[in-house]
N, C-alpha and C. Protein backbone atom coordinates (compact mmCIF):
# COMPACT_ATOMS: atom_id res chain seq x y z
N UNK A 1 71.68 63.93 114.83
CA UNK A 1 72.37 64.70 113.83
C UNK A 1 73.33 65.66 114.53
N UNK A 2 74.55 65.85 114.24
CA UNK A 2 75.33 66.55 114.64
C UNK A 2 75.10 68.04 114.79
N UNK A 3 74.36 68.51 114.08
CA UNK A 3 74.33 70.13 113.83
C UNK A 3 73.01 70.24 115.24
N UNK A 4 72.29 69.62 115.13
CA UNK A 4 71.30 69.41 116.05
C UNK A 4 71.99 69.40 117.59
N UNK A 5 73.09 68.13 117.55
CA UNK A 5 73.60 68.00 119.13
C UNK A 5 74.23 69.62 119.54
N UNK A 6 75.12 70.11 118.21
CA UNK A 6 76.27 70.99 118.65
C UNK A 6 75.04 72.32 118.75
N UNK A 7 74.12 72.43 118.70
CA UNK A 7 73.57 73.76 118.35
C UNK A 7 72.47 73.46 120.35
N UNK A 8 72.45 72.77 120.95
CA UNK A 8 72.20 72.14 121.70
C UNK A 8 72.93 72.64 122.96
N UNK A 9 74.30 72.29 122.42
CA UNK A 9 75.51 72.41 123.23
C UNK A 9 75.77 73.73 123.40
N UNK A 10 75.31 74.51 122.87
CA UNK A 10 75.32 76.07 122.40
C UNK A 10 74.64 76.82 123.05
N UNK A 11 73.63 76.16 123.44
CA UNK A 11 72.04 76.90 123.60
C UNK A 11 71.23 77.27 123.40
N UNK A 12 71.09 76.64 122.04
CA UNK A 12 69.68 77.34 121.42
C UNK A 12 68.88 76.06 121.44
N UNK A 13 67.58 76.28 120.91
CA UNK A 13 66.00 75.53 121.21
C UNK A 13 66.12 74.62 120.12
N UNK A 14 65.54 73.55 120.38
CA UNK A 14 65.28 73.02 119.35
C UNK A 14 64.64 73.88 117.98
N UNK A 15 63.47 74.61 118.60
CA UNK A 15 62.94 75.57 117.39
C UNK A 15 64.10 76.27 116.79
N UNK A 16 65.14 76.77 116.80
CA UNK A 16 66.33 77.72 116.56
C UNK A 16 67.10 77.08 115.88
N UNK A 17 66.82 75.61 115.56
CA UNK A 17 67.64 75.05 114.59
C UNK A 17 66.96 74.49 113.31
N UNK A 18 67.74 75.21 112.22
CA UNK A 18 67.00 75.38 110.75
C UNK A 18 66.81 73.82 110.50
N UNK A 19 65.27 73.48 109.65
CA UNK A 19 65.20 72.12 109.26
C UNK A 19 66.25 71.61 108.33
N UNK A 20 65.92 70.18 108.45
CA UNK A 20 67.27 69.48 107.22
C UNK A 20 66.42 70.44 106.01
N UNK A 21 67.27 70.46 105.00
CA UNK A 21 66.52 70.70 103.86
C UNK A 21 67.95 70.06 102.28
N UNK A 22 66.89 69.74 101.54
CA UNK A 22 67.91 68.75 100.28
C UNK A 22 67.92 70.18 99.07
N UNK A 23 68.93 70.28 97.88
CA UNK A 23 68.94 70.17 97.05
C UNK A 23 69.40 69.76 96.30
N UNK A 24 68.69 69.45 95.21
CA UNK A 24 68.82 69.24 94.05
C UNK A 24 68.80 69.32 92.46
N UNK A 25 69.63 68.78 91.47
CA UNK A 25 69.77 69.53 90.56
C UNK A 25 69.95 68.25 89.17
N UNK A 26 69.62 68.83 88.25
CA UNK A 26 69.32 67.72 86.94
C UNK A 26 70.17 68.13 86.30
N UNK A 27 71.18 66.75 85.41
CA UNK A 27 72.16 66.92 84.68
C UNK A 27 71.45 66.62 82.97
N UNK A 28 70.21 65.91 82.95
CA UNK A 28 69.60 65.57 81.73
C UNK A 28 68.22 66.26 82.05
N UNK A 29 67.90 66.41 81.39
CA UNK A 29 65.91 66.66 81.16
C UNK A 29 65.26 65.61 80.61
N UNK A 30 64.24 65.18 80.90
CA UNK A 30 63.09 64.33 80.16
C UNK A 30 62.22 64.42 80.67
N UNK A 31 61.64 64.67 79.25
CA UNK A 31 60.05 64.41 79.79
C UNK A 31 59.10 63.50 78.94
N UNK A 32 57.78 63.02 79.82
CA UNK A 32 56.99 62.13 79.72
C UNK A 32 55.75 62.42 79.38
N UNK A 33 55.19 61.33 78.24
CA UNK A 33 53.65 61.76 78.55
C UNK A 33 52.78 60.14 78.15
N UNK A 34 51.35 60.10 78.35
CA UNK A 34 51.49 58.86 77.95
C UNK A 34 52.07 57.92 77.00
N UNK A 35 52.45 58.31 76.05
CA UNK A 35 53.03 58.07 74.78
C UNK A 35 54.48 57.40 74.86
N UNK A 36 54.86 57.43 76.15
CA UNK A 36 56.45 57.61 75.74
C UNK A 36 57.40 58.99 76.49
N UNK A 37 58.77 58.80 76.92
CA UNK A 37 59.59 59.52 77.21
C UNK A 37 60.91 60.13 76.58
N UNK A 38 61.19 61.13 76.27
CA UNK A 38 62.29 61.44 75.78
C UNK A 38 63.12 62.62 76.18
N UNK A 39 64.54 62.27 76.17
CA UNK A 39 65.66 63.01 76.67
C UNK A 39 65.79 64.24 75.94
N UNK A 40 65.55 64.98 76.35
CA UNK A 40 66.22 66.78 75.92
C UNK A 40 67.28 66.78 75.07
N UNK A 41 68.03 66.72 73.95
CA UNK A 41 69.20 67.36 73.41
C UNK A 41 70.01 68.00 74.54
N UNK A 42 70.83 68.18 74.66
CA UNK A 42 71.81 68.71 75.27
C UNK A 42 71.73 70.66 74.88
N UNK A 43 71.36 70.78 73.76
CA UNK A 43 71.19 72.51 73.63
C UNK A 43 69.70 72.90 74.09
N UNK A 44 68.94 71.93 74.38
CA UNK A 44 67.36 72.21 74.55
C UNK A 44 67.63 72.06 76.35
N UNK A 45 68.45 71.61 77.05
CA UNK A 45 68.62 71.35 78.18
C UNK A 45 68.39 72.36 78.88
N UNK A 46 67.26 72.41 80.18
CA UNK A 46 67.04 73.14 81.33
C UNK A 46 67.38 72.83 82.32
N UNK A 47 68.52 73.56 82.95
CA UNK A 47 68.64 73.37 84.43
C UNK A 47 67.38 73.35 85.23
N UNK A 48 67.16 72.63 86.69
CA UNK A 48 66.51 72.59 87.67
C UNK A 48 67.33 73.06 88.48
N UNK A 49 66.40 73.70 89.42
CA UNK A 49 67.04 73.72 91.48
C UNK A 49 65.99 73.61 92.07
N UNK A 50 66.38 72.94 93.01
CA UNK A 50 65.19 71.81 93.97
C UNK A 50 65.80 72.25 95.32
N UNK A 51 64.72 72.65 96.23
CA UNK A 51 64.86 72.93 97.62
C UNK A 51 63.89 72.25 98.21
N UNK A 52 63.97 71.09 99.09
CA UNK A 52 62.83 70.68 99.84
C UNK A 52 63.28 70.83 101.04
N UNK A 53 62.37 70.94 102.46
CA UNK A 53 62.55 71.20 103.86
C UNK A 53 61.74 69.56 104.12
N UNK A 54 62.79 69.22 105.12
CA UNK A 54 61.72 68.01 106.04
C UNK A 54 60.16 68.45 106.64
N UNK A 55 60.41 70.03 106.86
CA UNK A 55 59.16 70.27 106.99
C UNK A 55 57.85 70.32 106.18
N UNK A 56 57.94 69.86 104.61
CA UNK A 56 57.25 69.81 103.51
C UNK A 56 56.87 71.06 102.57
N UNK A 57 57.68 71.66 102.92
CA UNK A 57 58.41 73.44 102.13
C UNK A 57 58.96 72.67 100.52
N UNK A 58 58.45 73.22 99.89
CA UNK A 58 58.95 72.96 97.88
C UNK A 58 59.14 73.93 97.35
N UNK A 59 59.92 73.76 96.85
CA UNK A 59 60.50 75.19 95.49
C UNK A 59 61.23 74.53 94.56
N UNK A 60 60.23 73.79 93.48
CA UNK A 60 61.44 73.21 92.04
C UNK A 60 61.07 74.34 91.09
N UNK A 61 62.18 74.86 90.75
CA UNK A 61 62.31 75.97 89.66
C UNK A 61 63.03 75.28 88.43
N UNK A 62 62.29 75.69 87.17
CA UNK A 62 62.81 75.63 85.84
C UNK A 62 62.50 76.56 85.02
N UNK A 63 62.67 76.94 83.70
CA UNK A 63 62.33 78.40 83.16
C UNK A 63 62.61 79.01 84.02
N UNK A 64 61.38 80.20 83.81
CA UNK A 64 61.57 81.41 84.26
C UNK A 64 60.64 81.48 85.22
N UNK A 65 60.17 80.09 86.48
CA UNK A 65 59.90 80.11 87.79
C UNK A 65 60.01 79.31 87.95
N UNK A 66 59.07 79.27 89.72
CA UNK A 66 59.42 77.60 90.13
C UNK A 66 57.63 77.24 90.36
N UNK A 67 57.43 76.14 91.12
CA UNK A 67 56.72 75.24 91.58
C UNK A 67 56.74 75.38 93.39
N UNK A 68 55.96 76.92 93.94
CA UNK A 68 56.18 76.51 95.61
C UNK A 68 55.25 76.19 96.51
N UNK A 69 55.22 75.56 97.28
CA UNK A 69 54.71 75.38 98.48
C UNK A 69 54.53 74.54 99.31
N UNK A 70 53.64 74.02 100.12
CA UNK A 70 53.61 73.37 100.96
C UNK A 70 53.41 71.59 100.78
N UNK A 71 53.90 70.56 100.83
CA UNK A 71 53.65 69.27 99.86
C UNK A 71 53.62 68.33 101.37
N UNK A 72 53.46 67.22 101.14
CA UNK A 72 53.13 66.44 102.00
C UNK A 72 54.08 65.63 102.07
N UNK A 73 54.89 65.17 103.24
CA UNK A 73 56.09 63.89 103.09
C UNK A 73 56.26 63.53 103.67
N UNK A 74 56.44 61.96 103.41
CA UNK A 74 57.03 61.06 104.01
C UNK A 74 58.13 60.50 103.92
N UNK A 75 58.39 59.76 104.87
CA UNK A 75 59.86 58.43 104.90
C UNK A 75 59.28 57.56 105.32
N UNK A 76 60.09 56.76 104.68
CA UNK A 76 60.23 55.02 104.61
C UNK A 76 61.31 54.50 104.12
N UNK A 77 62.24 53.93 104.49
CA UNK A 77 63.31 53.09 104.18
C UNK A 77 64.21 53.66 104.00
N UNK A 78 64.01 54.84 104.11
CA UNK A 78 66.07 55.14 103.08
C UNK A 78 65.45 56.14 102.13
N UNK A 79 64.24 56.55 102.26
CA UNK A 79 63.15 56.96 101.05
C UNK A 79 62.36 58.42 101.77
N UNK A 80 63.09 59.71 100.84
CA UNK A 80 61.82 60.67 101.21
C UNK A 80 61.29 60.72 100.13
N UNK A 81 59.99 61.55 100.41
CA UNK A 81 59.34 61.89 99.46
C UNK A 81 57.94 62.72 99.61
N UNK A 82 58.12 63.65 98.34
CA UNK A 82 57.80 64.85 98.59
C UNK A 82 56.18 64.89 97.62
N UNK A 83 55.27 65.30 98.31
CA UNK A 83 54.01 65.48 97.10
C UNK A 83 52.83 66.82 97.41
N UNK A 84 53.06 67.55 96.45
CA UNK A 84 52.23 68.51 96.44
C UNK A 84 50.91 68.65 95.04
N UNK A 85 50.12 68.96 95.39
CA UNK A 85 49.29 69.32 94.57
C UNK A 85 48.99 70.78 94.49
N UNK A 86 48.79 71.05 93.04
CA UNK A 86 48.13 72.37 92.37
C UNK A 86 49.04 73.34 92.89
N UNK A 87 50.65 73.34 93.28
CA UNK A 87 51.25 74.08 93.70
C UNK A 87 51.36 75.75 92.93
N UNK A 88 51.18 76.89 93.13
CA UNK A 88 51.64 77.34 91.99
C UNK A 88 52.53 77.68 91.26
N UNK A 89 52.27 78.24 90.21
CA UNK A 89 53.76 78.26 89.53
C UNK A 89 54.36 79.56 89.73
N UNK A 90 55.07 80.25 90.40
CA UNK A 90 55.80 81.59 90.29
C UNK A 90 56.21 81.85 89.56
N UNK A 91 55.69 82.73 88.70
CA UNK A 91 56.66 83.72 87.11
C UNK A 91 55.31 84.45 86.97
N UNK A 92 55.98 84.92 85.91
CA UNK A 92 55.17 86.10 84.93
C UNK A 92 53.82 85.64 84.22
N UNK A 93 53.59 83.81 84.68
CA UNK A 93 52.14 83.29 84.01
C UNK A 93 51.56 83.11 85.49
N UNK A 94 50.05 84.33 85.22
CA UNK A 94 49.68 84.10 86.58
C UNK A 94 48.59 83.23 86.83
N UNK A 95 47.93 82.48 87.45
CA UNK A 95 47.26 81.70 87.72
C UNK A 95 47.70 79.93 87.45
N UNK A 96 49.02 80.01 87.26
CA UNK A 96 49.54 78.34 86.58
C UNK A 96 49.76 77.66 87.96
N UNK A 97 49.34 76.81 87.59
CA UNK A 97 49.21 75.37 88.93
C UNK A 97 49.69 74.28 88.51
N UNK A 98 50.41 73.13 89.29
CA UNK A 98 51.34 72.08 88.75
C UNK A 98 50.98 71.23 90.14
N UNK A 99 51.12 69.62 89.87
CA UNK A 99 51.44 69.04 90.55
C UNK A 99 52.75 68.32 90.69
N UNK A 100 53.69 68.37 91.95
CA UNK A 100 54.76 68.47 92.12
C UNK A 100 55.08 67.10 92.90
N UNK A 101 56.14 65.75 92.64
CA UNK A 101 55.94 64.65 93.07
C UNK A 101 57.82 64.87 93.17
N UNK A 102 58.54 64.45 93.94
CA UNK A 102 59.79 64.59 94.47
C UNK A 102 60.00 63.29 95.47
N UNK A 103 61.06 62.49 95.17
CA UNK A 103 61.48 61.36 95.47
C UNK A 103 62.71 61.84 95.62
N UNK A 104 63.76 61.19 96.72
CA UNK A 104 64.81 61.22 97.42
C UNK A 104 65.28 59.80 97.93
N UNK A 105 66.38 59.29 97.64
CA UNK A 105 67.03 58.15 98.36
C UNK A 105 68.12 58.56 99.08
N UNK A 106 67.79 58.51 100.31
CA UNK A 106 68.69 59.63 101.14
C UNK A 106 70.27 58.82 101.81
N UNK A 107 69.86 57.81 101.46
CA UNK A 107 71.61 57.39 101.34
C UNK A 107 72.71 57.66 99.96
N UNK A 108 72.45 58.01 99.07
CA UNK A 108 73.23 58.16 97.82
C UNK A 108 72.66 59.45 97.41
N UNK A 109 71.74 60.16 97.84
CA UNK A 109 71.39 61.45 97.78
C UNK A 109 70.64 61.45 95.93
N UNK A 110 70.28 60.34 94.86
CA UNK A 110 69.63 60.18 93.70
C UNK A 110 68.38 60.48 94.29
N UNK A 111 67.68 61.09 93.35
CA UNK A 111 66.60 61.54 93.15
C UNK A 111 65.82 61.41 91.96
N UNK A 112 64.46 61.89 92.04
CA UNK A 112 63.47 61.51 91.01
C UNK A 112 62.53 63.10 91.21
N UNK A 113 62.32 63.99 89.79
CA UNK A 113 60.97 64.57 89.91
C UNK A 113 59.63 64.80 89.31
N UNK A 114 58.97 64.88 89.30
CA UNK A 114 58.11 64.49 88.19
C UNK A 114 56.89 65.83 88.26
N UNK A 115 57.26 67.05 87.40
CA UNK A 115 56.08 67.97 87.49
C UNK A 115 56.39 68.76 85.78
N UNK A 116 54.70 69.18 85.03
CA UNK A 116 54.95 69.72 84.58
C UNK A 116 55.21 69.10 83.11
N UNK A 117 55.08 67.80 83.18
CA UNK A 117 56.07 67.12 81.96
C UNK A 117 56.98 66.25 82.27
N UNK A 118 57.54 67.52 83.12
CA UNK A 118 59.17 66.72 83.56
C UNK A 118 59.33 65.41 84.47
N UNK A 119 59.82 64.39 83.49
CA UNK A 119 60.22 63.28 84.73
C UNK A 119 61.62 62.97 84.21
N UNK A 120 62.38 63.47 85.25
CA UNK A 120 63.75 63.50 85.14
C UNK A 120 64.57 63.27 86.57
N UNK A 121 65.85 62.49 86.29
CA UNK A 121 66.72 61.94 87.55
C UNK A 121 67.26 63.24 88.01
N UNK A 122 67.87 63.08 89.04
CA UNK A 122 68.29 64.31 90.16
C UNK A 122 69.81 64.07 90.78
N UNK A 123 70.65 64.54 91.15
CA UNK A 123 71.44 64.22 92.29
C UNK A 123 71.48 65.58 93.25
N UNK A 124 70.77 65.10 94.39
CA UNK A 124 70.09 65.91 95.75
C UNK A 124 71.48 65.92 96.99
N UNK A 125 71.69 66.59 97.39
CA UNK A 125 72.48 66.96 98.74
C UNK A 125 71.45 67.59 99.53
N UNK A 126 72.08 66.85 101.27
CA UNK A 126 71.16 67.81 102.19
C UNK A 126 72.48 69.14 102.44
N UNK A 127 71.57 70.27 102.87
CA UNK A 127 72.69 71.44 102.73
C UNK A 127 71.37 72.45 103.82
N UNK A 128 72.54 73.26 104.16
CA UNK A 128 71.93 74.47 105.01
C UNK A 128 71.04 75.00 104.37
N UNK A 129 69.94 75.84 105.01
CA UNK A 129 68.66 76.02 104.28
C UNK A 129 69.23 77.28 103.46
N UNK A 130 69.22 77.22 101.67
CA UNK A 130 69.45 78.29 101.10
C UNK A 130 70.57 78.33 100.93
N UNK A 131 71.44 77.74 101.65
CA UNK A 131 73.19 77.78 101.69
C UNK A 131 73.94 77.29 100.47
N UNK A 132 74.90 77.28 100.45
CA UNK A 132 76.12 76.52 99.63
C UNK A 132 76.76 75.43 99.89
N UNK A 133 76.61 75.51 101.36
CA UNK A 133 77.61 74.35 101.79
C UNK A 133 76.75 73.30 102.43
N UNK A 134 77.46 71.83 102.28
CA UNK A 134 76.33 70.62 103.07
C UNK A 134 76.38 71.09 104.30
N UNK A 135 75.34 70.22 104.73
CA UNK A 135 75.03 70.60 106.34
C UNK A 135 75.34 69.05 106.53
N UNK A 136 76.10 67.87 106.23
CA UNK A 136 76.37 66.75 107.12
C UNK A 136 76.25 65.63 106.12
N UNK A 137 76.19 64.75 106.34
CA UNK A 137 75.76 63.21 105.87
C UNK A 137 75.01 62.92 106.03
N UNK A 138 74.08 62.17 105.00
CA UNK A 138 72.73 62.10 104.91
C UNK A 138 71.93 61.47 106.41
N UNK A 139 71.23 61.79 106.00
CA UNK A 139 69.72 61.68 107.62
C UNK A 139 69.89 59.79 107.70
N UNK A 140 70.13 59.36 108.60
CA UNK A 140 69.71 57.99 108.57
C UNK A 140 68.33 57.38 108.28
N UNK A 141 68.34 56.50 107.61
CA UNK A 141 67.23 55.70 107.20
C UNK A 141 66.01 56.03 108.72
N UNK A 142 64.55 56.54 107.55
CA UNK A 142 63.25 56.77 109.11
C UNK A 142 63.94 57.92 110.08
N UNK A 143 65.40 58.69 110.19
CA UNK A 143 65.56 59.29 110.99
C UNK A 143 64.97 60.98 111.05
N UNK A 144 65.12 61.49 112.17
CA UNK A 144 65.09 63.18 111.96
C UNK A 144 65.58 64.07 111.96
């Protein structure tokens, strides 16, 4: 990865260079339950923001918190993916716990998340941790 070589070239540690990290963000809502799935209205519509770290760091926020912590992930193919259990929920409801399931196709940067209700599509960028701006072109397939 480029940011990796040039930060290298620089002098700093491998530790000194921030993990990849994706976000992402939902243009529709839906949600699921056994019954069946259905799309949000457009005035009932909740934004998401999705921060995942390669290091298995989560923060999907909707309402008035998010979903954080530590989740388990892997790659395979072209494929991250993110899974946490009983994460909690940050806001003003205290004791709320969610399980948090986050899919990434890291060549076209589409996404999938599924917590809460919500199973809804994504379009994810990798970007500086917290930042605005991308940090590069996506991670190669299995890469780091």
């Amino acid at each position: 990865m480029f940011e990796f070589a040039a930060a290298l070239m620089m002098g700093a540690s491998k530790s000194e260079i921030p993990p990849e990290m994706w976000n992402c963000r939902n243009q529709v809502e839906v949600w699921c339950a056994a019954d069946g799935c259905a799309a949000a209205s457009a005035d009932e519509f909740t934004p998401m923001d999705i921060w995942a770290s390669v290091t298995g760091e989560i923060s999907a926020c909707a309402y008035s918190g998010c979903w954080e912590g530590a989740a388990a992930i892997s790659r395979e193919a072209g494929r991250l993916l993110w899974i946490g259990d009983d994460l909690p929920f940050v806001s003003a409801i205290e004791g709320a716990k969610g399980d948090v399931t986050l899919l990434i196709f890291a060549d076209d940067g589409v996404g999938f998340i599924r917590t809460g209700g919500i199973a809804t599509p994504l379009l994810c960028a990798r970007r500086l941790p917290y930042g605005d701006g991308p940090a590069g072109a996506s991670v190669a397939p299995g890469g780091d």
